[in-house]
C-alpha atoms as a PDB file:
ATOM      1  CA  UNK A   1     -57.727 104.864  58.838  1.00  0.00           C
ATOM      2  CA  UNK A   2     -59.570 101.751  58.431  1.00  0.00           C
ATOM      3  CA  UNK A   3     -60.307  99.201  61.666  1.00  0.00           C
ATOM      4  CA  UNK A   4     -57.437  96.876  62.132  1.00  0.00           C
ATOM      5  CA  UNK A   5     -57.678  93.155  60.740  1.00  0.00           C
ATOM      6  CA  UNK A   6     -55.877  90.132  62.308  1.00  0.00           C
ATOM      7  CA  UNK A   7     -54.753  87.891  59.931  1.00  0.00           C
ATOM      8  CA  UNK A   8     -52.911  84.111  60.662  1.00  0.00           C
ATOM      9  CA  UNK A   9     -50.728  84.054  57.496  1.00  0.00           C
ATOM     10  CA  UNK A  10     -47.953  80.753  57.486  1.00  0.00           C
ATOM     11  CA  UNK A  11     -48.952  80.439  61.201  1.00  0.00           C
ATOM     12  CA  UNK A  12     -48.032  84.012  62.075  1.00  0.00           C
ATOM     13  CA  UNK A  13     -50.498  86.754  63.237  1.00  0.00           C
ATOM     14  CA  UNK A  14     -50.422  89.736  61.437  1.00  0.00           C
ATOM     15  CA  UNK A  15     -52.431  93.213  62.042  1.00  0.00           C
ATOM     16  CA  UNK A  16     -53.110  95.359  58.793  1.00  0.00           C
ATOM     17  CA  UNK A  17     -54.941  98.331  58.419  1.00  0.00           C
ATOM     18  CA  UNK A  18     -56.976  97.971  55.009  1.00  0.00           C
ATOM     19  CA  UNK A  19     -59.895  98.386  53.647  1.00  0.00           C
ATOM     20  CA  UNK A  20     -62.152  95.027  54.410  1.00  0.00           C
ATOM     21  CA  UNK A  21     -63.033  94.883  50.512  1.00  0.00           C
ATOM     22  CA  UNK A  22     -59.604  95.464  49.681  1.00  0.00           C
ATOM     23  CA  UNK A  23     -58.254  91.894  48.135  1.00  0.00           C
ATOM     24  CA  UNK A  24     -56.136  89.668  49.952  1.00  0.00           C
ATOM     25  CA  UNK A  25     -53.487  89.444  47.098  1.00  0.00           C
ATOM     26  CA  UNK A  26     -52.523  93.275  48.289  1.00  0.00           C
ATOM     27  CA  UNK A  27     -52.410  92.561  51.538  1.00  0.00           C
ATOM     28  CA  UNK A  28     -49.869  89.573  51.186  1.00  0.00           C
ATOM     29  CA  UNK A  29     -47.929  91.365  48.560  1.00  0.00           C
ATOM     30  CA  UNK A  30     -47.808  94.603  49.625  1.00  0.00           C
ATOM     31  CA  UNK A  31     -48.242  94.970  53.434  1.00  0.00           C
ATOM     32  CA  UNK A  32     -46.885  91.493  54.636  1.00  0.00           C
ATOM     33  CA  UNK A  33     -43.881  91.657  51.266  1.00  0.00           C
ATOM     34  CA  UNK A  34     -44.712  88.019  50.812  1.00  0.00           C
ATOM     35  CA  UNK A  35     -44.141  87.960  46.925  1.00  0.00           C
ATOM     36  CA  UNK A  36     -44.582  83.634  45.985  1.00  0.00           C
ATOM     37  CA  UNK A  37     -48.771  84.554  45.150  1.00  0.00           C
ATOM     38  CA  UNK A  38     -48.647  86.653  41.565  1.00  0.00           C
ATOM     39  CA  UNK A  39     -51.078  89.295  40.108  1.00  0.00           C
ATOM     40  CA  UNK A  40     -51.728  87.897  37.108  1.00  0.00           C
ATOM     41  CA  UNK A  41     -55.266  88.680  35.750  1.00  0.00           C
ATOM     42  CA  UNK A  42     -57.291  89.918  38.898  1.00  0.00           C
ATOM     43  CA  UNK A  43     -60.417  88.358  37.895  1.00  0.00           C
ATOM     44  CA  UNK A  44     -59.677  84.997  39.923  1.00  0.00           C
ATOM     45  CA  UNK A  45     -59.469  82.619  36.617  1.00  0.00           C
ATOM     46  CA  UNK A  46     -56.037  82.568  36.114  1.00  0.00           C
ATOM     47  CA  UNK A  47     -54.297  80.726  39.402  1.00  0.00           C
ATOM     48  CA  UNK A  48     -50.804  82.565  39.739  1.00  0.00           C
ATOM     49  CA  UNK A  49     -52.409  84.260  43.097  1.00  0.00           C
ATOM     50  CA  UNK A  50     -53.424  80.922  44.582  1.00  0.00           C
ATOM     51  CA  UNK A  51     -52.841  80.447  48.174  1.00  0.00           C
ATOM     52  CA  UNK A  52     -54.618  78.404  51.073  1.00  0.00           C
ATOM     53  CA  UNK A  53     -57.797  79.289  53.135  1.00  0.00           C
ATOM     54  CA  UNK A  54     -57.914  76.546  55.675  1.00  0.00           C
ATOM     55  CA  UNK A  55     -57.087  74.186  53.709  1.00  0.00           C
ATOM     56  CA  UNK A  56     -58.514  75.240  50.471  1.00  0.00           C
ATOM     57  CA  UNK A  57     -57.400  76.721  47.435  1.00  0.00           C
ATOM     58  CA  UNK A  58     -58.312  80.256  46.818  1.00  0.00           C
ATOM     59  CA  UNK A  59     -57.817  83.191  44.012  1.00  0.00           C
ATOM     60  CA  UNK A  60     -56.119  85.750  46.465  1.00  0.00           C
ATOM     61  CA  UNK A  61     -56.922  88.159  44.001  1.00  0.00           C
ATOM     62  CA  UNK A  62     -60.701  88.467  44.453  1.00  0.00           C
ATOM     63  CA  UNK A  63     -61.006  87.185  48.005  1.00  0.00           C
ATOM     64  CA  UNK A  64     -61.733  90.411  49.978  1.00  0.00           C
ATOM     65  CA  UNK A  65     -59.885  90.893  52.888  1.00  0.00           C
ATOM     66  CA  UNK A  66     -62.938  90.297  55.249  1.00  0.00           C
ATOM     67  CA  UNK A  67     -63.064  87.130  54.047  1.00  0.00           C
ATOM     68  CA  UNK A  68     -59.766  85.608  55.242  1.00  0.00           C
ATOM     69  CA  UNK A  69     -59.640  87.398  58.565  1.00  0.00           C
ATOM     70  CA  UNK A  70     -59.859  84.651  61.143  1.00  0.00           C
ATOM     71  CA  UNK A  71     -58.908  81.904  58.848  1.00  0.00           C
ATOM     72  CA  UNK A  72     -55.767  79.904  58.448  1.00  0.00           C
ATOM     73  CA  UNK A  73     -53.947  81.585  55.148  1.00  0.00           C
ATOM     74  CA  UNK A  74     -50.857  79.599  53.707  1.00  0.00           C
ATOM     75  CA  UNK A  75     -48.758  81.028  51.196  1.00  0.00           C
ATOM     76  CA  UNK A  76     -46.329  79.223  49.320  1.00  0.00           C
ATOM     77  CA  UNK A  77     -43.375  80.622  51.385  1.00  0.00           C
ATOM     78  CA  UNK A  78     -44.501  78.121  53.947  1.00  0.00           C
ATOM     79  CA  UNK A  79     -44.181  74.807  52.254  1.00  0.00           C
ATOM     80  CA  UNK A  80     -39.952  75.240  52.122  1.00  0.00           C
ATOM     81  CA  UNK A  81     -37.369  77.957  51.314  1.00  0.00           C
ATOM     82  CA  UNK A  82     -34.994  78.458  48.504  1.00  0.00           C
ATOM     83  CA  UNK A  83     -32.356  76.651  51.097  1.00  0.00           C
ATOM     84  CA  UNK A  84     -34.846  74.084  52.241  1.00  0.00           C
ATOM     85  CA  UNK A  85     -37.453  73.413  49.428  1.00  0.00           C
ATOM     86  CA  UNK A  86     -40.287  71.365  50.430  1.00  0.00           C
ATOM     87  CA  UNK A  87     -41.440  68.092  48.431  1.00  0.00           C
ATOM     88  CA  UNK A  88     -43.773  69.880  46.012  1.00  0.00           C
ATOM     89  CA  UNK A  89     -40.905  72.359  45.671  1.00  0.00           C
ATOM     90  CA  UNK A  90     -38.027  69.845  45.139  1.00  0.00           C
ATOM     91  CA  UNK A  91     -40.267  67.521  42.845  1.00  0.00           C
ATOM     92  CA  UNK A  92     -41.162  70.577  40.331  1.00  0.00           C
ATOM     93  CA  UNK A  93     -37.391  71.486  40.629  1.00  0.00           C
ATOM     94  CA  UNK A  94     -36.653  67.937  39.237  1.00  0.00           C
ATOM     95  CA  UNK A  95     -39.086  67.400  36.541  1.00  0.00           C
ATOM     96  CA  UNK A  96     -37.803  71.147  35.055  1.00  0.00           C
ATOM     97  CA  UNK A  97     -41.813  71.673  35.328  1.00  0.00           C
ATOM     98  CA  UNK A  98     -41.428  76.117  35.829  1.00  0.00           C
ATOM     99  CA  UNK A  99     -40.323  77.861  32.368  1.00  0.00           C
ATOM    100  CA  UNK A 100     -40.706  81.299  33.449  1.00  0.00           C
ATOM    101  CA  UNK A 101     -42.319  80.575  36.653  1.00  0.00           C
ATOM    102  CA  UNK A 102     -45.204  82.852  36.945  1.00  0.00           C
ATOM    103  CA  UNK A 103     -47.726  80.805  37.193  1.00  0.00           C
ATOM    104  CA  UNK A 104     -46.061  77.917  39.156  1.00  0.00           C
ATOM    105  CA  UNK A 105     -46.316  79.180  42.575  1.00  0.00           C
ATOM    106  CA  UNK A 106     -50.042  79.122  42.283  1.00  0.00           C
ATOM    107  CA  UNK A 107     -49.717  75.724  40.465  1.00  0.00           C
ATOM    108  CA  UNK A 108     -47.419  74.358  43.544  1.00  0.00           C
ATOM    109  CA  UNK A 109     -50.357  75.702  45.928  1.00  0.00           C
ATOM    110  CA  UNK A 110     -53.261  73.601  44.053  1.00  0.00           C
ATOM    111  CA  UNK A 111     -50.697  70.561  43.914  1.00  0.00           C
ATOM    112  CA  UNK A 112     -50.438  70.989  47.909  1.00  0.00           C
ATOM    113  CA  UNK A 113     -54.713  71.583  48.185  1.00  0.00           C
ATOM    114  CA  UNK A 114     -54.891  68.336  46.103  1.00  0.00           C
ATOM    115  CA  UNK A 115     -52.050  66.091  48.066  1.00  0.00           C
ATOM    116  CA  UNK A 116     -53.332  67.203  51.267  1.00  0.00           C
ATOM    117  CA  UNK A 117     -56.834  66.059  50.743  1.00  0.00           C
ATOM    118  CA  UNK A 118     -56.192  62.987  48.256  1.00  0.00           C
ATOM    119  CA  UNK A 119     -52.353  61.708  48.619  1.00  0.00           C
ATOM    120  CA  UNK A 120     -52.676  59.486  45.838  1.00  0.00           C
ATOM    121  CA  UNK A 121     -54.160  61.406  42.876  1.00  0.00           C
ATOM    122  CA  UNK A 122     -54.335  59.991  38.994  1.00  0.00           C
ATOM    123  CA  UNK A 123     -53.447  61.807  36.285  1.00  0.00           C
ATOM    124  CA  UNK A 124     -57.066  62.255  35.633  1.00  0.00           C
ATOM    125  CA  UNK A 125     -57.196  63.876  39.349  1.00  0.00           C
ATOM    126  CA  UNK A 126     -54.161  65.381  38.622  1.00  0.00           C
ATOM    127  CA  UNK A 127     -55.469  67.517  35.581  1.00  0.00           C
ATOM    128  CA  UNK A 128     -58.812  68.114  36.908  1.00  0.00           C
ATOM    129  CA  UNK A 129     -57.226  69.900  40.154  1.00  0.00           C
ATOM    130  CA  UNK A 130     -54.743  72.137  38.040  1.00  0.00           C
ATOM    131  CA  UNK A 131     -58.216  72.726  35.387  1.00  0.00           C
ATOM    132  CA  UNK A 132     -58.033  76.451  37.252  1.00  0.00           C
ATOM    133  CA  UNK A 133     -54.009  77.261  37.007  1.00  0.00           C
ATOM    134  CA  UNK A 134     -53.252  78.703  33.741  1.00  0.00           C
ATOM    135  CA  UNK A 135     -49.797  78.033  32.357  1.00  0.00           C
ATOM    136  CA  UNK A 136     -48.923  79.805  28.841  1.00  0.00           C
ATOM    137  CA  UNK A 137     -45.621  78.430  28.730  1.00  0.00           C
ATOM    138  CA  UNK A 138     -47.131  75.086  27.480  1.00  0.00           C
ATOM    139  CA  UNK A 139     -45.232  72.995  30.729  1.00  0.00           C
ATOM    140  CA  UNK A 140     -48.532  71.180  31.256  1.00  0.00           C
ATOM    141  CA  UNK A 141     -46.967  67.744  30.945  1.00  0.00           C
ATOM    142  CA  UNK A 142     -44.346  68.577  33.254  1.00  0.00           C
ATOM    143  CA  UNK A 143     -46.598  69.942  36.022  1.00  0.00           C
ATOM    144  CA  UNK A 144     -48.575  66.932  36.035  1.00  0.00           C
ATOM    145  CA  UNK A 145     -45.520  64.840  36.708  1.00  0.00           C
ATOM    146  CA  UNK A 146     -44.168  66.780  38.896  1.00  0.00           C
ATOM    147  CA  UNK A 147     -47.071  66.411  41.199  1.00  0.00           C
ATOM    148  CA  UNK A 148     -47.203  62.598  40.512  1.00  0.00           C
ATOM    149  CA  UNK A 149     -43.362  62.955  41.909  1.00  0.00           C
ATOM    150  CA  UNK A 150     -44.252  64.579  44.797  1.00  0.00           C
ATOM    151  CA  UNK A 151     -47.191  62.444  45.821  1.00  0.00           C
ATOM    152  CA  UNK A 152     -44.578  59.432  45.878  1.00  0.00           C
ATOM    153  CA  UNK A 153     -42.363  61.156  47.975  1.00  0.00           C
ATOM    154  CA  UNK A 154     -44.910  62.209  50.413  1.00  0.00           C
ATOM    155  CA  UNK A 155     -45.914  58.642  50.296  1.00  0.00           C
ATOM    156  CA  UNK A 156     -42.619  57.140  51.610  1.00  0.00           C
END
């Protein structure tokens, strides 16, 4: 059995038994059930497994475990609940900005990267940020303003 890792995952310490090169996307998904980061391509270019690594945003799916030990992880479960959304969550709610909502989880974690380091972004900012988040259902538009929304909430 492999030697134990401590992760801090949404503020919570968690000890998992994996293989240090095995990626942090299976470890969130499968050990810890926290579903909100997708496997979409597994190559890290595709942005549906984005989640936080103090701070920044990171492709969970080829960050190796090893790598995230000792580090603050956030996932998107922590920035609201389906009962208590949070502003990024309530803003893409309003502008309609998920179609199928694969890849919007990982979009929502960029937004909250980008707000959190820049609370005023333009659209130019905006797009440049979300460059890595692939969205095939073509709600590019709506993403963008959705962030814009949530960046005036946060604001106030």
């Amino acid at each position: 059995m492999p030697d134990p890792v401590t992760l801090n995952v949404n503020g919570v310490h968690h000890t998992v038994h994996a293989e240090p090169d095995t990626p942090l996307l299976y470890v969130l998904r499968n050990d810890l059930k926290l579903k909100g980061a997708k496997f979409g391509c597994g190559l890290g270019q595709c942005g549906a497994c984005m989640v936080l690594i103090d701070g920044h945003n990171v492709m969970s799916c080829d960050t190796p475990l090893w790598a995230a030990a000792g580090k603050a992880i956030t996932t998107i479960e922590a920035l609201g609940s389906l009962d208590a959304p949070g502003a990024l969550q309530r803003a893409f709610i309003a502008e309609q900005a998920a179609q199928c909502g694969y890849c919007v989880s990982g979009v929502v974690m960029t937004a909250a990267a980008l707000l959190a380091r820049n609370p005023d972004p333009s659209e130019a900012d905006i797009k440049q940020a979300l460059a890595r988040n692939l969205c095939r259902c073509g709600t590019h538009v709506r993403l963008i303003r959705a962030v814009q929304r949530a960046a005036k909430e946060l604001a106030t």
